[in-house]
Protein backbone atom coordinates (compact mmCIF):
# COMPACT_ATOMS: atom_id res chain seq x y z
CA UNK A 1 5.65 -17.02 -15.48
CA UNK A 2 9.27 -15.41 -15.99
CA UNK A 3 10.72 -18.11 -18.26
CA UNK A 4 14.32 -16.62 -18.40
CA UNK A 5 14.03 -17.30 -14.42
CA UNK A 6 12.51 -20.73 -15.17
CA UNK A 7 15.39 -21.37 -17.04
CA UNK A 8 17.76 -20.16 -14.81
CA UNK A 9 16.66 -22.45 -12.47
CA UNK A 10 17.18 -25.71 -14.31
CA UNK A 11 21.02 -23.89 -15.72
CA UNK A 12 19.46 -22.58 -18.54
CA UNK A 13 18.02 -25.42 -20.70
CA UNK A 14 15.14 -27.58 -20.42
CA UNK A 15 12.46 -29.86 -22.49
CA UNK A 16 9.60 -27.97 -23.54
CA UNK A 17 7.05 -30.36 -21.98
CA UNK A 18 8.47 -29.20 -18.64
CA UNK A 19 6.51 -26.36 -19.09
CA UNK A 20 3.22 -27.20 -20.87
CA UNK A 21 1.46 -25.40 -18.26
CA UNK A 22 2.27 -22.05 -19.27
CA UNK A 23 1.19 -22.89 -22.74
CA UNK A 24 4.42 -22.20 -24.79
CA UNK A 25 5.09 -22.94 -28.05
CA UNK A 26 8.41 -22.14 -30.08
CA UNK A 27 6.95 -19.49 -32.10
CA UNK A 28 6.31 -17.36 -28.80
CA UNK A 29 9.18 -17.81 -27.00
CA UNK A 30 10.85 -14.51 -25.90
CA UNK A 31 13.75 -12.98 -27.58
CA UNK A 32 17.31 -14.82 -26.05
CA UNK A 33 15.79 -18.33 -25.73
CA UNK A 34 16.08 -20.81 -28.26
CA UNK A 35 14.16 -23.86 -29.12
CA UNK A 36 15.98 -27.25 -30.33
CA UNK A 37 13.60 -30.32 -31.42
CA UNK A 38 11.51 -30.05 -27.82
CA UNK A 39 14.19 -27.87 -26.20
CA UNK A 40 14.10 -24.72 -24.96
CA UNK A 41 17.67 -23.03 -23.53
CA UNK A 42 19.24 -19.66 -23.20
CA UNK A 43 21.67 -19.15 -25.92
CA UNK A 44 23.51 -16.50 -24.31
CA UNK A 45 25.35 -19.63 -22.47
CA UNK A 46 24.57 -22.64 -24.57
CA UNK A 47 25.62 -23.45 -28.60
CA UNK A 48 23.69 -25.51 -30.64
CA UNK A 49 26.10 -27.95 -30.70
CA UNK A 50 25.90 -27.85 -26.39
CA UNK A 51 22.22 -28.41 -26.54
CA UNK A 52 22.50 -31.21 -29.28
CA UNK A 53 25.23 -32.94 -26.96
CA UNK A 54 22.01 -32.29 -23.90
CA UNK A 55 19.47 -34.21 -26.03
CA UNK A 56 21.67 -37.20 -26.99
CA UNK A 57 23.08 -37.41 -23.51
CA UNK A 58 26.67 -37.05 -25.09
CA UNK A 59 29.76 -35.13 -24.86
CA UNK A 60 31.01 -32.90 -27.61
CA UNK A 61 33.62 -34.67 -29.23
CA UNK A 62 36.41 -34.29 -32.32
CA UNK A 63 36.24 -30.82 -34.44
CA UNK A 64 32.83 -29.60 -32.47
CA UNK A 65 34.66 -29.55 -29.03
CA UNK A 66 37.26 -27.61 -30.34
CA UNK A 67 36.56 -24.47 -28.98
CA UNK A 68 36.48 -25.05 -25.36
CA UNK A 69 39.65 -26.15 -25.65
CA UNK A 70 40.75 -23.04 -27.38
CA UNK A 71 42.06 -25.57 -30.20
CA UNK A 72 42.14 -23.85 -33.72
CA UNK A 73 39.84 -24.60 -36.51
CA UNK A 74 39.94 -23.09 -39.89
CA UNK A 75 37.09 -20.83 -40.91
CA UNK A 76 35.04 -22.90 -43.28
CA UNK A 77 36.05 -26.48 -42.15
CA UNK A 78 33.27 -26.88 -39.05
CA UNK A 79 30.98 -29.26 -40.32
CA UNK A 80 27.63 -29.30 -39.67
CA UNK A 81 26.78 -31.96 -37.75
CA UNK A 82 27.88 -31.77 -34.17
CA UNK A 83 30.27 -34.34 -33.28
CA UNK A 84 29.58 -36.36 -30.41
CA UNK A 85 30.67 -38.79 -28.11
CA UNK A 86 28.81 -41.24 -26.73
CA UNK A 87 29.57 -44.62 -24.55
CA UNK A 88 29.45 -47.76 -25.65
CA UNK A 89 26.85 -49.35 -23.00
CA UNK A 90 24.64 -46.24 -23.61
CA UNK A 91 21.85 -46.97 -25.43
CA UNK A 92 20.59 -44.71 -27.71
CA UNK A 93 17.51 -44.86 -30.40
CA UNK A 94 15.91 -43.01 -33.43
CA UNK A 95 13.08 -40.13 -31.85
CA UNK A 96 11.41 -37.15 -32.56
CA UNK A 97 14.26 -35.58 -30.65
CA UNK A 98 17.08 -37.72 -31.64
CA UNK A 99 16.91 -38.25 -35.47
CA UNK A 100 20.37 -38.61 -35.99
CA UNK A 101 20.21 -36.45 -39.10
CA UNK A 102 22.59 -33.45 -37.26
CA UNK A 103 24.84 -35.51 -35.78
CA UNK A 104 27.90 -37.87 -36.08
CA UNK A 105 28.19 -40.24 -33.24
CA UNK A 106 32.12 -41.55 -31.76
CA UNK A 107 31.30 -44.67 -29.71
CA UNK A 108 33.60 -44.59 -27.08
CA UNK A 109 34.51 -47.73 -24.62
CA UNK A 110 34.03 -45.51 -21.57
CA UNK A 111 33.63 -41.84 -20.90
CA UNK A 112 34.62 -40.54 -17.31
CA UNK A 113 32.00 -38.87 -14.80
CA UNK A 114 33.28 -35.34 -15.70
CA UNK A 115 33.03 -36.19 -19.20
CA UNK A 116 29.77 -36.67 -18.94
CA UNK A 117 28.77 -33.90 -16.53
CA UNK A 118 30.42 -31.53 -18.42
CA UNK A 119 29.12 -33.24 -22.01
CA UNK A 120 32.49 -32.17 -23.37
CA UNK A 121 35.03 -35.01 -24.01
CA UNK A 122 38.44 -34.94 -22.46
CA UNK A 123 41.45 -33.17 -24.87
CA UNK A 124 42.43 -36.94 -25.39
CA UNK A 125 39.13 -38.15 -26.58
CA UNK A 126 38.75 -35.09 -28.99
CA UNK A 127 42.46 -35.41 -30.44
CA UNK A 128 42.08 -39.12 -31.67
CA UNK A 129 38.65 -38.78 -32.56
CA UNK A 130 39.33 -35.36 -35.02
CA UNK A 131 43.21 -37.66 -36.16
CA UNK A 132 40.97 -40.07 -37.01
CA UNK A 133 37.95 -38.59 -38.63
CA UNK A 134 39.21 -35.30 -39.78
CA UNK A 135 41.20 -34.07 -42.86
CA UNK A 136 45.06 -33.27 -41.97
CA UNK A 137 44.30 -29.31 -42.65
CA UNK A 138 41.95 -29.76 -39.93
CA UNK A 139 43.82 -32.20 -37.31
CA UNK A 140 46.95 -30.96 -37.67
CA UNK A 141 46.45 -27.31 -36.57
CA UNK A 142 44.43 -28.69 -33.25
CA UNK A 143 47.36 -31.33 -32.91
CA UNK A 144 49.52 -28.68 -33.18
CA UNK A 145 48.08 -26.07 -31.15
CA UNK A 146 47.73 -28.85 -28.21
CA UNK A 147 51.24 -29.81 -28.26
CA UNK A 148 52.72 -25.95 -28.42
CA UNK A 149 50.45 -25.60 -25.37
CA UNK A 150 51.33 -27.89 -23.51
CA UNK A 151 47.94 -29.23 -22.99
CA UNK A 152 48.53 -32.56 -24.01
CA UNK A 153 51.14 -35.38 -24.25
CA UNK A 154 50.65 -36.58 -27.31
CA UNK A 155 53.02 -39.88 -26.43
CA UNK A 156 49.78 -40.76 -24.81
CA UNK A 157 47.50 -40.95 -27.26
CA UNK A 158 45.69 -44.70 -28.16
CA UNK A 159 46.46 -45.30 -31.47
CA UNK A 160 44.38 -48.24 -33.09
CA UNK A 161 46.12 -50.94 -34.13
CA UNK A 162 44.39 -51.66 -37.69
CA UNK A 163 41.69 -49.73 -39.85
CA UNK A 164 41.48 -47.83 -43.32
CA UNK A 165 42.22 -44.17 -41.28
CA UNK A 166 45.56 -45.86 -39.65
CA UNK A 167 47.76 -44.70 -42.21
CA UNK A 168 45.99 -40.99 -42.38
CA UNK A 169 46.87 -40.85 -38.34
CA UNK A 170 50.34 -41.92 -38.70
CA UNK A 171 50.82 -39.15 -41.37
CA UNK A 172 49.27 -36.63 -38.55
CA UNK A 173 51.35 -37.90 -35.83
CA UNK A 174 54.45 -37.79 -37.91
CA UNK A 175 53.91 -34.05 -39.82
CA UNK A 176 53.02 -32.21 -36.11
CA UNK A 177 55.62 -29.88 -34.36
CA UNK A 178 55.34 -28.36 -31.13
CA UNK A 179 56.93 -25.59 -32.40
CA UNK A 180 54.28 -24.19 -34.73
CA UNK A 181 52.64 -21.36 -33.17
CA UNK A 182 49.60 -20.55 -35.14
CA UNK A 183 46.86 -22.55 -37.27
CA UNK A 184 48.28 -20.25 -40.55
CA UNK A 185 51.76 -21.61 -39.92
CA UNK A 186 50.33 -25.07 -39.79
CA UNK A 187 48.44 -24.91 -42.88
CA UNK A 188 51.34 -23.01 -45.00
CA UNK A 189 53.22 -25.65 -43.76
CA UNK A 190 51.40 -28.60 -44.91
CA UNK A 191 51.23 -26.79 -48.34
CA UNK A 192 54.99 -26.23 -48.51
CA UNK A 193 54.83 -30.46 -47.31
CA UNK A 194 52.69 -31.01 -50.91
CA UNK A 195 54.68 -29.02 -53.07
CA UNK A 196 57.44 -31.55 -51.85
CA UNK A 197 59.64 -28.79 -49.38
CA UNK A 198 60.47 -30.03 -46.19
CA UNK A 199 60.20 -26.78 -43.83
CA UNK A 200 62.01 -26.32 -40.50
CA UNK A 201 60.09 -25.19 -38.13
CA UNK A 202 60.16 -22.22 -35.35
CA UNK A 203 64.14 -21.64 -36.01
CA UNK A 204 66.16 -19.25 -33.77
CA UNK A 205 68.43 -17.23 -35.87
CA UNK A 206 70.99 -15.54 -33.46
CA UNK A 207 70.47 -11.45 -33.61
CA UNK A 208 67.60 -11.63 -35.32
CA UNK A 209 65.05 -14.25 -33.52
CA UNK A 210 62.96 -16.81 -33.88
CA UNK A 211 61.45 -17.15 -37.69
CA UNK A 212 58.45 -19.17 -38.91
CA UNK A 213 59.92 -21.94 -41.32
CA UNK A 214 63.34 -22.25 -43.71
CA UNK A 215 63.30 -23.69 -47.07
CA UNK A 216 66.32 -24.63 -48.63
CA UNK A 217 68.51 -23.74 -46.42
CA UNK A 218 67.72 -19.96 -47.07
CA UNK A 219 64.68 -19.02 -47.66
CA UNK A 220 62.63 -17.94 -45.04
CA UNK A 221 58.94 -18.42 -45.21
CA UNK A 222 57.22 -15.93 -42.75
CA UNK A 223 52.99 -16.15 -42.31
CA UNK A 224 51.54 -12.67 -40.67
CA UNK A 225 48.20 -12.78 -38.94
CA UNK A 226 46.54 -9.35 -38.62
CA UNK A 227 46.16 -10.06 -35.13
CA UNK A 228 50.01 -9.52 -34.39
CA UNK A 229 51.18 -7.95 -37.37
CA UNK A 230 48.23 -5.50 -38.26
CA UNK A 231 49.99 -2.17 -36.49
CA UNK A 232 52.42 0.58 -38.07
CA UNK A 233 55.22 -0.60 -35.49
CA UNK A 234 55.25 -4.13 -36.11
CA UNK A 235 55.18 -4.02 -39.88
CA UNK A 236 57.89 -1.43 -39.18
CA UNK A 237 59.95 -4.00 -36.75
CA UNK A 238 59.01 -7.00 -39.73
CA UNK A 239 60.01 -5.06 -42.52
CA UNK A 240 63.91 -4.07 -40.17
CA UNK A 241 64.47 -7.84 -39.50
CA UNK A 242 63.43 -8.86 -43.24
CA UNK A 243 66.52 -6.42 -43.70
CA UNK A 244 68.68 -7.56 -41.23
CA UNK A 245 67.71 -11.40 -42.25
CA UNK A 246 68.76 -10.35 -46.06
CA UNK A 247 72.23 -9.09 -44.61
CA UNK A 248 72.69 -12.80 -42.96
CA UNK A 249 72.34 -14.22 -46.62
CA UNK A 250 68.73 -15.23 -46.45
CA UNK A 251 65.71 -14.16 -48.22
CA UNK A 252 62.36 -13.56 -47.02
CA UNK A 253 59.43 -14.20 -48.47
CA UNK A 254 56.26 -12.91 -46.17
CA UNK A 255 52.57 -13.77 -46.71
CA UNK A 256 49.42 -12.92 -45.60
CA UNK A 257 46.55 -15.09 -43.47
CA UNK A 258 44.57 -14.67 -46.83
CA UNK A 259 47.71 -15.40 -48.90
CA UNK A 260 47.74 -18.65 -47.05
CA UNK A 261 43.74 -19.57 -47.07
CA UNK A 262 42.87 -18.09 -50.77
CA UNK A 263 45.72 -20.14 -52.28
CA UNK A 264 47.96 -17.06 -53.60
CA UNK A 265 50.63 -19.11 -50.59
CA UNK A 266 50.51 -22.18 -53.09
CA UNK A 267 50.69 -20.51 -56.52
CA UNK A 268 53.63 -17.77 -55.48
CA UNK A 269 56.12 -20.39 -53.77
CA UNK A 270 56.70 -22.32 -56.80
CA UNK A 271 57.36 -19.40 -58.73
CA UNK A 272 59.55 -17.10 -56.15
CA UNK A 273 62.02 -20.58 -55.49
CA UNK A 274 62.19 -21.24 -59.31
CA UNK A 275 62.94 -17.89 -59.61
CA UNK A 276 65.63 -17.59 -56.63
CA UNK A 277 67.60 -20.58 -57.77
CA UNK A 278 68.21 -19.13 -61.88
CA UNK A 279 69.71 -16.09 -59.72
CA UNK A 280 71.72 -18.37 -57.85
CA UNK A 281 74.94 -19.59 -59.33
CA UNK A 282 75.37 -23.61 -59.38
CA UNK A 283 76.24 -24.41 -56.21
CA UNK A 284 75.72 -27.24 -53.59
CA UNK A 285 72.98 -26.68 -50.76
CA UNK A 286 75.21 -26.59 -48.27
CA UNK A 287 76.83 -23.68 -49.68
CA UNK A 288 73.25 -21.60 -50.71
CA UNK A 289 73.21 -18.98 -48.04
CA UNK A 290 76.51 -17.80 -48.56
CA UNK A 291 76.14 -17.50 -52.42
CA UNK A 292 72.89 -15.89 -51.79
CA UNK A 293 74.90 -13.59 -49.92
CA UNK A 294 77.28 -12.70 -52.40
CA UNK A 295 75.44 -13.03 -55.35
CA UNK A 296 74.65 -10.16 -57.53
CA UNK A 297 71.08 -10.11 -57.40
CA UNK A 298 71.73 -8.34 -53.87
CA UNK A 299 73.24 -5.99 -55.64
CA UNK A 300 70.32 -5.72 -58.33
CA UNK A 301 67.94 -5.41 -54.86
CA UNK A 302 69.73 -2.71 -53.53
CA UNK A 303 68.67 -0.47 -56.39
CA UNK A 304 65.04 -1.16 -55.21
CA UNK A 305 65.80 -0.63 -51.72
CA UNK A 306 67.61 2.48 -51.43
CA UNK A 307 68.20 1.90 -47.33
CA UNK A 308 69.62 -1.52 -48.10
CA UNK A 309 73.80 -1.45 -48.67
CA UNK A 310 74.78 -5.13 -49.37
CA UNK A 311 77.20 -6.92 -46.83
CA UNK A 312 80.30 -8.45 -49.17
């Protein structure tokens, strides 16, 4: 028997006992099939956490559907249990097959047909479920992501009315911004938040563009993921507007994705502000930038930066 045509037949996962007859055990399965607690499925087209949502009849649910949404999750914060929900009137039991050991179950009031043909929960479901049950640093960058998408109105979503985890969702609801455009500006973000800056988000600055956050009124915090800023002419174009951002009267300070996730972000902020306000003479906020601009530490700069010319 060809089991990879077997499979393909019934969409490429199946129990085990299906095929007793051909006397196949997990230890000689062929290479590209995968066996799951009396499961057997391709997994060239099916995760672990697909097949587990196959054997509890569920749909993948909060962080573990996160992915086929295209939703961002740090590297490091996917638990291991598969998240899962699973409707209310649906009864489910302890088994061989379903121990409930790998899993962490979201009873749901109802799930809709395509829910539950597709086994992955609708973008609604998976938002409240991953407010609800997930640290900020991991349900504010799918929040986030979602909104700058588009993909969901998040006006929309039920919010319960009482509950320990009400306050935590509030918080969520209340930190998110459409305008954050990657899961590192999201996370330095909600560091800046605990260090107790309140960052502005995705501004346009006139000649210049659009930059990732302000602090202060003039410092501008930019976050670089290799993806976009790996290449010799975009460091080049970064490095021309940190320039041209300097002339303005603002100062940049730029940071890597591992800046941001090894906590260099969160040690060198502190320092570089405390540091940037001694230079500063005493002056109200609303008057920074422009003291920034003239103040002599530009001129100090400029002896470090031999194509740099200060703007008086």
């Amino acid at each position: 028997m060809d089991l990879n045509e077997e499979l393909r037949k019934r969409q490429g996962i199946t129990k085990l006992s299906s095929l007793r007859h051909a006397d196949l055990t997990p230890s000689t399965l062929p290479a590209g099939i995968s066996h799951y607690r009396g499961w057997i499925y391709d997994h060239t087209r099916y995760t672990l956490d697909q097949v587990r949502a196959f054997v509890y009849n569920a749909c993948l649910s909060c962080v573990s559907a996160a992915k086929f949404y295209d939703l961002p999750v740090a590297t490091g914060e996917l638990p291991q249990r598969t998240h899962l929900s699973v409707r209310h009137s649906r009864g489910m039991h302890y088994s061989k097959l379903r121990r409930f050991d790998d899993v962490c179950v979201h009873w749901e009031p109802v799930l809709s047909k395509e829910e539950e043909r597709t086994h992955v929960a609708s973008i609604g479901t998976v938002l409240e479920r991953v407010l609800v049950c997930m640290p900020l640093k991991v349900s504010l960058p799918m929040l986030d992501a979602a909104r700058n998408r588009g993909l969901y109105d998040v006006s929309t979503l039920t919010i319960p009315p009482t509950g320990s985890r009400l306050p935590h969702l509030k918080e969520a609801l209340s930190l998110s911004s459409e305008r954050a455009r990657s899961i590192l500006e999201t996370v330095a973000r909600l560091q800046l938040i605990d260090m107790g800056l309140t960052p502005q988000v995705g501004v346009w600055i006139e000649g210049v563009g659009e930059v990732d956050m302000i602090i202060l009124g003039f410092i501008i915090i930019e976050v670089d993921g290799w993806a976009f800023h790996s290449s010799k002419e975009q460091r080049e174009k970064d490095l021309k507007r940190d320039r041209e951002l300097l002339r303005r009267g603002y100062v940049v300070l730029r940071f890597t994705y591992d800046d941001v996730m090894n906590g260099n972000f969160a040690r060198e902020v502190p320092v570089s502000v405390q540091a940037l306000r001694r230079l500063l003479p005493d002056t109200g906020m609303e008057d920074t930038r422009d003291a920034v601009k003239n103040a002599a530490f530009l001129d100090i700069l400029s002896g470090y930066l031999p194509s740099y010319h200060p703007q008086h």
